[in-house]
Structures are given as structure tokens and as C-alpha cells.
Protein backbone atom coordinates (compact mmCIF):
# COMPACT_ATOMS: atom_id res chain seq x y z
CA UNK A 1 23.01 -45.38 -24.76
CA UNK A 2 21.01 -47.43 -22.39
CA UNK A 3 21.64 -46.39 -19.12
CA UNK A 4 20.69 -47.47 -15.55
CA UNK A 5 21.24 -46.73 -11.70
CA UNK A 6 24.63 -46.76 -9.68
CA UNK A 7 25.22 -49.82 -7.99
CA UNK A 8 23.91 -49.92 -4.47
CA UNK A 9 26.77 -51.82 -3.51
CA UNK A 10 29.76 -49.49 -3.91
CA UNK A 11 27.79 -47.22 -1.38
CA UNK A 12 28.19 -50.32 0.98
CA UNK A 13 32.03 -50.72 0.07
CA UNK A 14 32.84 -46.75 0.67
CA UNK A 15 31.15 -45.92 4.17
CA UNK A 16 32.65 -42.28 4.04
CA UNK A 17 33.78 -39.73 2.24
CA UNK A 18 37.52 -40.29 3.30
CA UNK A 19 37.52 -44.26 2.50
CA UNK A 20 36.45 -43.40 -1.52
CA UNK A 21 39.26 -40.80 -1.20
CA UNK A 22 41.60 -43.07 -0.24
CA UNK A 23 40.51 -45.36 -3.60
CA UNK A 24 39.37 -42.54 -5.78
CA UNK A 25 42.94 -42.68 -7.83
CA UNK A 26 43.20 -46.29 -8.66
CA UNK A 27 39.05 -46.08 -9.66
CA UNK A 28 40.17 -43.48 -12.39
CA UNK A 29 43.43 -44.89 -13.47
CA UNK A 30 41.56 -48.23 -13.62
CA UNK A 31 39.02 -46.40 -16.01
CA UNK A 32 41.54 -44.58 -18.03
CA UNK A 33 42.85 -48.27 -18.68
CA UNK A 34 39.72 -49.82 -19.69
CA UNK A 35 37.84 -47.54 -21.61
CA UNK A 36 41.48 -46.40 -23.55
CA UNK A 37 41.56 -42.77 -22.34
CA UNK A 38 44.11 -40.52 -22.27
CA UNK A 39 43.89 -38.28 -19.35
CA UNK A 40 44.18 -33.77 -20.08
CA UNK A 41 43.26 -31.63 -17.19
CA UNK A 42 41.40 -31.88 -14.13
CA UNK A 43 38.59 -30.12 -13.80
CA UNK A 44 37.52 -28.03 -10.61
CA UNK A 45 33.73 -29.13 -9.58
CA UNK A 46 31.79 -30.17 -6.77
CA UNK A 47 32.98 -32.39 -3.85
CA UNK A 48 30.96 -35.57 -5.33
CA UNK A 49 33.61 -36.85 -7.32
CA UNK A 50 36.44 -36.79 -9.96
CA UNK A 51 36.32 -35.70 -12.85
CA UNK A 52 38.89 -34.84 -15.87
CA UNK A 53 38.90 -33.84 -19.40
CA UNK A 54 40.16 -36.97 -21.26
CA UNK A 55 41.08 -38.11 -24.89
CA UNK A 56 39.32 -41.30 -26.43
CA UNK A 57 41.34 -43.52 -28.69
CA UNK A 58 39.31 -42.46 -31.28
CA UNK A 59 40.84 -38.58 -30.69
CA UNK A 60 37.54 -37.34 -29.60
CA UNK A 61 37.56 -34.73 -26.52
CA UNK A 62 35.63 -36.45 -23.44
CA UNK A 63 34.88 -35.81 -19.74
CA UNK A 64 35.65 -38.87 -17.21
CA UNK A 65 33.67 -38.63 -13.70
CA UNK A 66 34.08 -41.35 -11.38
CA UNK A 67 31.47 -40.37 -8.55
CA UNK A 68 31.73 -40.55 -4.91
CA UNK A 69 28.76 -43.34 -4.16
CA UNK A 70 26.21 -41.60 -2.53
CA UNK A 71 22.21 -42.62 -2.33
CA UNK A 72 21.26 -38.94 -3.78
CA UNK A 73 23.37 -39.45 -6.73
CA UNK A 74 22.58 -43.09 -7.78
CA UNK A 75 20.16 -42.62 -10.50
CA UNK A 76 22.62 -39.73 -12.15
CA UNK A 77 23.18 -41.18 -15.54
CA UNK A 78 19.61 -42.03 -16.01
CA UNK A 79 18.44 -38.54 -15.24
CA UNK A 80 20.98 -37.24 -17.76
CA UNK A 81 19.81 -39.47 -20.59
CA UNK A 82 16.36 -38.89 -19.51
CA UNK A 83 16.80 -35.24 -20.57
CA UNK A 84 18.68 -35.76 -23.50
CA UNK A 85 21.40 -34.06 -25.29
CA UNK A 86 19.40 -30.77 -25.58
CA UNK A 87 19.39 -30.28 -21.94
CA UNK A 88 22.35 -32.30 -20.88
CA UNK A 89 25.75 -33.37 -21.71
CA UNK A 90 25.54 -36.65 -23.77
CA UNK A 91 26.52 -39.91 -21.55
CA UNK A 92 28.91 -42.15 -23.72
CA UNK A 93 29.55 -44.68 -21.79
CA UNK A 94 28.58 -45.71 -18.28
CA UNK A 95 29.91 -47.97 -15.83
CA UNK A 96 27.50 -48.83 -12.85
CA UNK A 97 29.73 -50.89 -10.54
CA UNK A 98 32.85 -47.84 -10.52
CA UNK A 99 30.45 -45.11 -10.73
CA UNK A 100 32.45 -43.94 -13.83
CA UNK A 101 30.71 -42.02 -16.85
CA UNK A 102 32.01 -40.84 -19.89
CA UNK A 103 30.73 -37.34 -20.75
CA UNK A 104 30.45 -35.17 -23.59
CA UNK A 105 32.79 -32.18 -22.92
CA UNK A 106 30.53 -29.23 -22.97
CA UNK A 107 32.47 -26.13 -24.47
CA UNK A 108 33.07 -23.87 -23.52
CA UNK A 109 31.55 -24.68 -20.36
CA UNK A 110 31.71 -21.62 -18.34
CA UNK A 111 29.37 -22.14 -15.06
CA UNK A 112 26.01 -19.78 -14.69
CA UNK A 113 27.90 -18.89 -11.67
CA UNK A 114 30.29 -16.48 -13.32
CA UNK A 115 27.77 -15.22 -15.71
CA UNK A 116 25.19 -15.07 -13.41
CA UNK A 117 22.38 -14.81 -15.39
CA UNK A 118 18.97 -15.79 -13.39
CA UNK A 119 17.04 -15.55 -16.79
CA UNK A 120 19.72 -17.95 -18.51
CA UNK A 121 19.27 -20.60 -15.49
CA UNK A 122 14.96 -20.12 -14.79
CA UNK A 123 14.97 -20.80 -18.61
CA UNK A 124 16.92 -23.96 -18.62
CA UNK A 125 15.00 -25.19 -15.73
CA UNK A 126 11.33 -24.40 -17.30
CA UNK A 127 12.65 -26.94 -19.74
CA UNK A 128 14.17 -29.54 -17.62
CA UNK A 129 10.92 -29.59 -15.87
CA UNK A 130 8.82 -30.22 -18.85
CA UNK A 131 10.43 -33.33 -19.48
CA UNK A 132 8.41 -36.24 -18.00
CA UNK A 133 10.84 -38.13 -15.06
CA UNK A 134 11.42 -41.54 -15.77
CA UNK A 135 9.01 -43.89 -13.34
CA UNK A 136 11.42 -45.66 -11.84
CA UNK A 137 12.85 -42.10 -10.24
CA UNK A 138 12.33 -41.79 -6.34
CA UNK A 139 9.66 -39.28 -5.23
CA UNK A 140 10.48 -36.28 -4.09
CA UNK A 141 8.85 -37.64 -0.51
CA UNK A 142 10.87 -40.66 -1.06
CA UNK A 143 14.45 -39.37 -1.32
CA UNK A 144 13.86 -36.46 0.91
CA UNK A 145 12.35 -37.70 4.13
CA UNK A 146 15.09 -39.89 5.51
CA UNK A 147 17.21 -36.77 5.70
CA UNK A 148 14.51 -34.59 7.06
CA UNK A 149 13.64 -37.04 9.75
CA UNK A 150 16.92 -37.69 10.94
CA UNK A 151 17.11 -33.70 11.59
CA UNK A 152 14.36 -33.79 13.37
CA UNK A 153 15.52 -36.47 15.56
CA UNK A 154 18.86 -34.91 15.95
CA UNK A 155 17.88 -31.28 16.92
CA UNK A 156 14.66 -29.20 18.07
CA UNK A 157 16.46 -26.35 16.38
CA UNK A 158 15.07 -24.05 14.00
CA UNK A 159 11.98 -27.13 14.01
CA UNK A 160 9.33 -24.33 12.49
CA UNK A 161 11.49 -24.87 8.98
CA UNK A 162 11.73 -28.71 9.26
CA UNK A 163 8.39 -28.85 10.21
CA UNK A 164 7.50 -26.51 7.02
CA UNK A 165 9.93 -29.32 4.97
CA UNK A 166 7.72 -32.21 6.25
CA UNK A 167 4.26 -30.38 5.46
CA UNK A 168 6.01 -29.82 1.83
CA UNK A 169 6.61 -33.08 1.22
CA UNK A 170 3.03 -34.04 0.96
CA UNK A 171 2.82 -31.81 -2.40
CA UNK A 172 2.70 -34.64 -5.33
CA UNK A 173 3.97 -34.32 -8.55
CA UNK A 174 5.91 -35.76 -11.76
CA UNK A 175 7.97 -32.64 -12.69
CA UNK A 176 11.69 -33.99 -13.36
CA UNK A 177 13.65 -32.55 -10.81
CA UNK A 178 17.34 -32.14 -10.96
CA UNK A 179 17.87 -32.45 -6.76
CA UNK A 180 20.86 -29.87 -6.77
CA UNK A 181 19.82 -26.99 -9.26
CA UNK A 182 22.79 -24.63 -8.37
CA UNK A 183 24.29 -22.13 -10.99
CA UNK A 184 27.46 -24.03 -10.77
CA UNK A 185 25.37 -27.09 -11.97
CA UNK A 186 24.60 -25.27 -15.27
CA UNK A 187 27.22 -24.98 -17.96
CA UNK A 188 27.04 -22.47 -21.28
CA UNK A 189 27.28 -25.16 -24.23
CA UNK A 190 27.56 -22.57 -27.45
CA UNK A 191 25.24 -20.00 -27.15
CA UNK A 192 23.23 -22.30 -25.17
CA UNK A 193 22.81 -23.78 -21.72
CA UNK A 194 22.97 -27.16 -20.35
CA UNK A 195 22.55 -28.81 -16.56
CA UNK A 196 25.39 -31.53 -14.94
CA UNK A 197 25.65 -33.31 -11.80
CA UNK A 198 21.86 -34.28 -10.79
CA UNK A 199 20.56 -35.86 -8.19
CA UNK A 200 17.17 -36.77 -10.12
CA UNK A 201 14.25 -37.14 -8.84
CA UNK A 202 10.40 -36.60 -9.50
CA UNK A 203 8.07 -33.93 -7.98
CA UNK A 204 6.98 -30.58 -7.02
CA UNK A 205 8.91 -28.26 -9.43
CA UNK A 206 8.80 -25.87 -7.00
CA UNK A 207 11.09 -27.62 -4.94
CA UNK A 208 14.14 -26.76 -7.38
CA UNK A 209 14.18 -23.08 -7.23
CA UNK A 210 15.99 -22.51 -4.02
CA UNK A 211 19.73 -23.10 -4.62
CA UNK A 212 19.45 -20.92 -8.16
CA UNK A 213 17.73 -18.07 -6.66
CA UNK A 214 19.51 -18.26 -3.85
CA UNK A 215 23.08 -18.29 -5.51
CA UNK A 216 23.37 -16.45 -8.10
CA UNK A 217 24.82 -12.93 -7.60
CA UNK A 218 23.03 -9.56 -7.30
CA UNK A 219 19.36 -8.28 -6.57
CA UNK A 220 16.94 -8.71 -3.57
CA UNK A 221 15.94 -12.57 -3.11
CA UNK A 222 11.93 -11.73 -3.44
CA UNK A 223 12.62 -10.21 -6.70
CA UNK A 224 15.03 -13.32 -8.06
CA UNK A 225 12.65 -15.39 -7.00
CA UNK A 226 9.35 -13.48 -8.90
CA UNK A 227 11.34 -13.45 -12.16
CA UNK A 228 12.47 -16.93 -11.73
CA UNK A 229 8.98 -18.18 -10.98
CA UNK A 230 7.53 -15.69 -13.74
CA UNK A 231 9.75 -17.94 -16.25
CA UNK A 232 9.11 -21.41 -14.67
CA UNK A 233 5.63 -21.13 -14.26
CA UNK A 234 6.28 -22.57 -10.80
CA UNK A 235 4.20 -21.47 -7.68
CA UNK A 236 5.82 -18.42 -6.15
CA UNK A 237 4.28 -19.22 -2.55
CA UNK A 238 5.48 -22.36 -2.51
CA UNK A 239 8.56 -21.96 -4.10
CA UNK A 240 9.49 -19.15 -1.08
CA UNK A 241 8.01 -21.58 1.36
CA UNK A 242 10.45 -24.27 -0.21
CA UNK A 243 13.47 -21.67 -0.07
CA UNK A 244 13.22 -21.32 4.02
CA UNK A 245 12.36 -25.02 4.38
CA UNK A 246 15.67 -25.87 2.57
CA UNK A 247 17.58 -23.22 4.02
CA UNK A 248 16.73 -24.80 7.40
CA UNK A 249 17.61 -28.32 7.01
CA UNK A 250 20.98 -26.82 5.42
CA UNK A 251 21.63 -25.61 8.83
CA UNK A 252 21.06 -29.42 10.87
CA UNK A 253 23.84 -30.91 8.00
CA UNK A 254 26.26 -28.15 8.91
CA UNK A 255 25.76 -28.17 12.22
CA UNK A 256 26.02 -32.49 12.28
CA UNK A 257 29.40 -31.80 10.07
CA UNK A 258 30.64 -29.49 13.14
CA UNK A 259 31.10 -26.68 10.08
CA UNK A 260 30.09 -24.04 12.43
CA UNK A 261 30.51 -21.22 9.96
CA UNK A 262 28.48 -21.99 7.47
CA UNK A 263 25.55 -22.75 9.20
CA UNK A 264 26.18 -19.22 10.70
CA UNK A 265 25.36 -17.89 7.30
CA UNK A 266 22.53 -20.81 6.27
CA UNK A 267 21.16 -19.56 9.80
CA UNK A 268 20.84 -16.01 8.13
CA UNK A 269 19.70 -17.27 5.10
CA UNK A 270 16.87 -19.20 6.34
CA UNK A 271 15.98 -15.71 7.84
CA UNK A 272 15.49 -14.26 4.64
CA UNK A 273 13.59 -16.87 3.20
CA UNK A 274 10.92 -16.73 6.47
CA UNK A 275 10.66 -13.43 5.81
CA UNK A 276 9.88 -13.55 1.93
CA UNK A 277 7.59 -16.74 2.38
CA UNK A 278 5.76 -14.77 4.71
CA UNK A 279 5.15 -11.44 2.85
């Protein structure tokens, strides 16, 4: 199918988190109703939305996500389809103004998480990155900067990683990136592997890297992130220089959420990535 961006608006009509909360369980029984679903199971994601295995009137196994409206996520379903059904679970239907899609349920789904399988992931994501991004996506620059500037305004904390984020940002490129490459975002479909829940955008492939090496389990980061740059193709310098610029701004959002805790451990994080985009 055809699809196309999120509507701006509905980020206007849910200022926070808690207000789309508050509405997230009429949006999904309203899209049960109109697109003659039968709800299953819920399934156990991300914070960006709802989402359920559902049952079409035709009998045909689906996935309903009604997404939280946030500015990283609105061109979603047009990164998906941009992909294709090789890469990504099929969108079936789309509805811009509810931020409602209807998936392909990818079976058996398990997350790279629990397999934890760098190879499996790097693989998928030499792939993904291959595929040219749609013009229309926002640059990398483009989507990026607002957030990095307003950490910079906010804090003069940990400022040699933000700084190294801003000095990034003025790499070009047209790789497709996915935004939000973690192992949980890649789901075994057969004996294959497919990616969910973008936040598309187009760029330095480099710039994906980070939250797969960085997540999935076991081995010394420098030596994830050789092998998963000896797959890609992608720069290994930059990629490492990427990995502690990310890590950094990770710590300004946790610390402007109050979550204390975690950026305690993004705080050791972006340690380890200074030190390997040093060496």
C-alpha cells in the first residue's frame, strides 16, 4: 500500500506522554471497530505505543499498533514500506490521523535480544542500509539537532560528547537509517530476520551501530563493534566516535526525566565508548 507520514496534528492534540495514555484505549477500541478486528493478546514492546495481535474479518492473523505521536516516529510507516517486506513486516493498512497501522504478524517473532546474535543483527542492518531512503525522509542533521541543542542549552555536562554529536552531524549521507536500531527492534521471521519500530531517517550509516553493539549480550564492546562494522562495511572510527556521542546525549534525557539511575549507568557507558573511540 501507499503509505505516508503521521499526522503532525495528533502530536499537537497529545502534549505528553500521560495525556495519549489517558486516550490510548478508546484510539484502539475505535480501530478494532473500524477496520473489523478482533483483538488476541497484547504484546510486550517498547514504550511508544500499543500494540496487539489481532484477527481480521477475513481470519487472517494481524498486528494492530496505535503509536504514541511523537516527531521521531512520524514518518514510521513510510520507512517500513520503503524497505519492503524482505526487511520489514508488511504494512496493511495505515491510518495517519490515529497513528494506527495494521501489521503483518511476524512469526515467530522472537527479539535479537534473546538470541543475541550480533552477526544476525550487523547482517540485517548491511541490508537495511543498502536500500536508498525515500527523499522526503529528514536528514540525519535535521531530526537530530533540535535534541542535541536543547542539551547543550540545558547542561555543560559531559559537553566533550555533545560537542563530538554536533561535529558528527556535519557527516552527509543517504544511507536509510532506522533511528532506533536496538536488538529488541529486530524480530526472527522464519529462519530469517526482520526490523520494527523505526524512526527513519537518512544519513551516515554509521550513526546506527550504537544501540546494537551496545545491547546485545556478551563480549568486549571494541570487539562487537569490529565484527559489526566488518559486516556493515560502516566506518569503525566513526562508528566508535558515534557510540560515545550517543551515549552522552543519553545521559542529558535521563537526567531532564529526573531518572537518576540510568543515567548512572549511560554515564559509565559513555566511558567506554571514549575510551574505544580513542584507541
Amino acid at each position: 500500500m501507499d503509505t505516508v507520514p503521521f499526522e503532525l496534528a495528533a502530536i499537537d492534540a497529545y502534549p505528553s506522554k500521560q495525556a495519549w495514555d489517558a486516550a490510548a484505549a478508546d484510539l484502539v477500541t475505535t480501530m478494532l471497530a473500524r477496520w473489523h478486528l478482533v483483538a488476541r493478546e497484547a504484546l510486550v514492546g517498547g514504550e511508544a505505543g500499543s500494540v496487539l495481535r489481532v484477527t481480521t474479518a477475513a481470519g487472517e492473523h494481524a498486528v494492530l499498533k496505535v503509536g504514541f505521536p511523537h516527531v521521531e516516529a512520524v514518518w514510521e510507516a513510510v520507512g517500513l514500506e520503503s524497505w519492503g517486506p524482505r526487511l520489514a513486516p508488511r504494512v496493511l493498512r495505515q491510518d495517519p490521523w490515529t497513528w494506527a497501522m495494521l501489521l503483518e504478524d511476524v512469526q515467530p517473532g522472537i527479539p535479537l535480544s534473546r538470541e543475541g546474535s550480533l552477526e544476525a543483527g550487523a547482517e540485517l542492518y548491511a541490508r537495511l542500509s543498502e536500500v536508498p531512503a525515500p527523499r522526503e525522509l529528514p536528514t540525519l542533521a535535521e531530526a537530530m539537532r533540535p535534541f542535541v541543542d536543547k542539551a547543550v542549552a540545558s547542561s555543560d555536562q559531559h559537553a566533550a560528547g555533545l560537542a563530538e554529536f554536533v561535529a558528527l552531524l556535519e557527516f552527509s549521507g543517504d544511507a536509510s537509517l532506522h533511528g532506533d536500531y536496538n536488538p529488541g527492534n529486530v524480530l526472527q521471521r522464519g529462519e530469517d530476520w526482520v526490523t520494527i519500530d523505526p524512526k527513519p531517517m537518512r544519513g551516515d550509516p554509521a550513526f546506527d551501530l550504537w544501540p546494537l553493539v551496545s545491547q546485545i549480550a556478551g563480549g568486549k564492546l571494541e570487539k562487537k563493534l569490529e565484527l559489526a562494522c566488518e559486516i556493515t562495511g560502516v566506518d569503525a572510527d566513526r562508528a566508535a566516535r558515534w557510540g560515545f556521542a550517543r551515549s552522552a546525549l543519553n545521559i542529558s534525557w535521563f537526567l531532564a526525566d529526573g531518572n537518576t539511575k540510568a543515567a548512572a549507568v549511560a554515564v559509565k557507558e559513555t566511558a567506554e565508548w571514549a575510551a574505544v573511540s580513542a584507541a
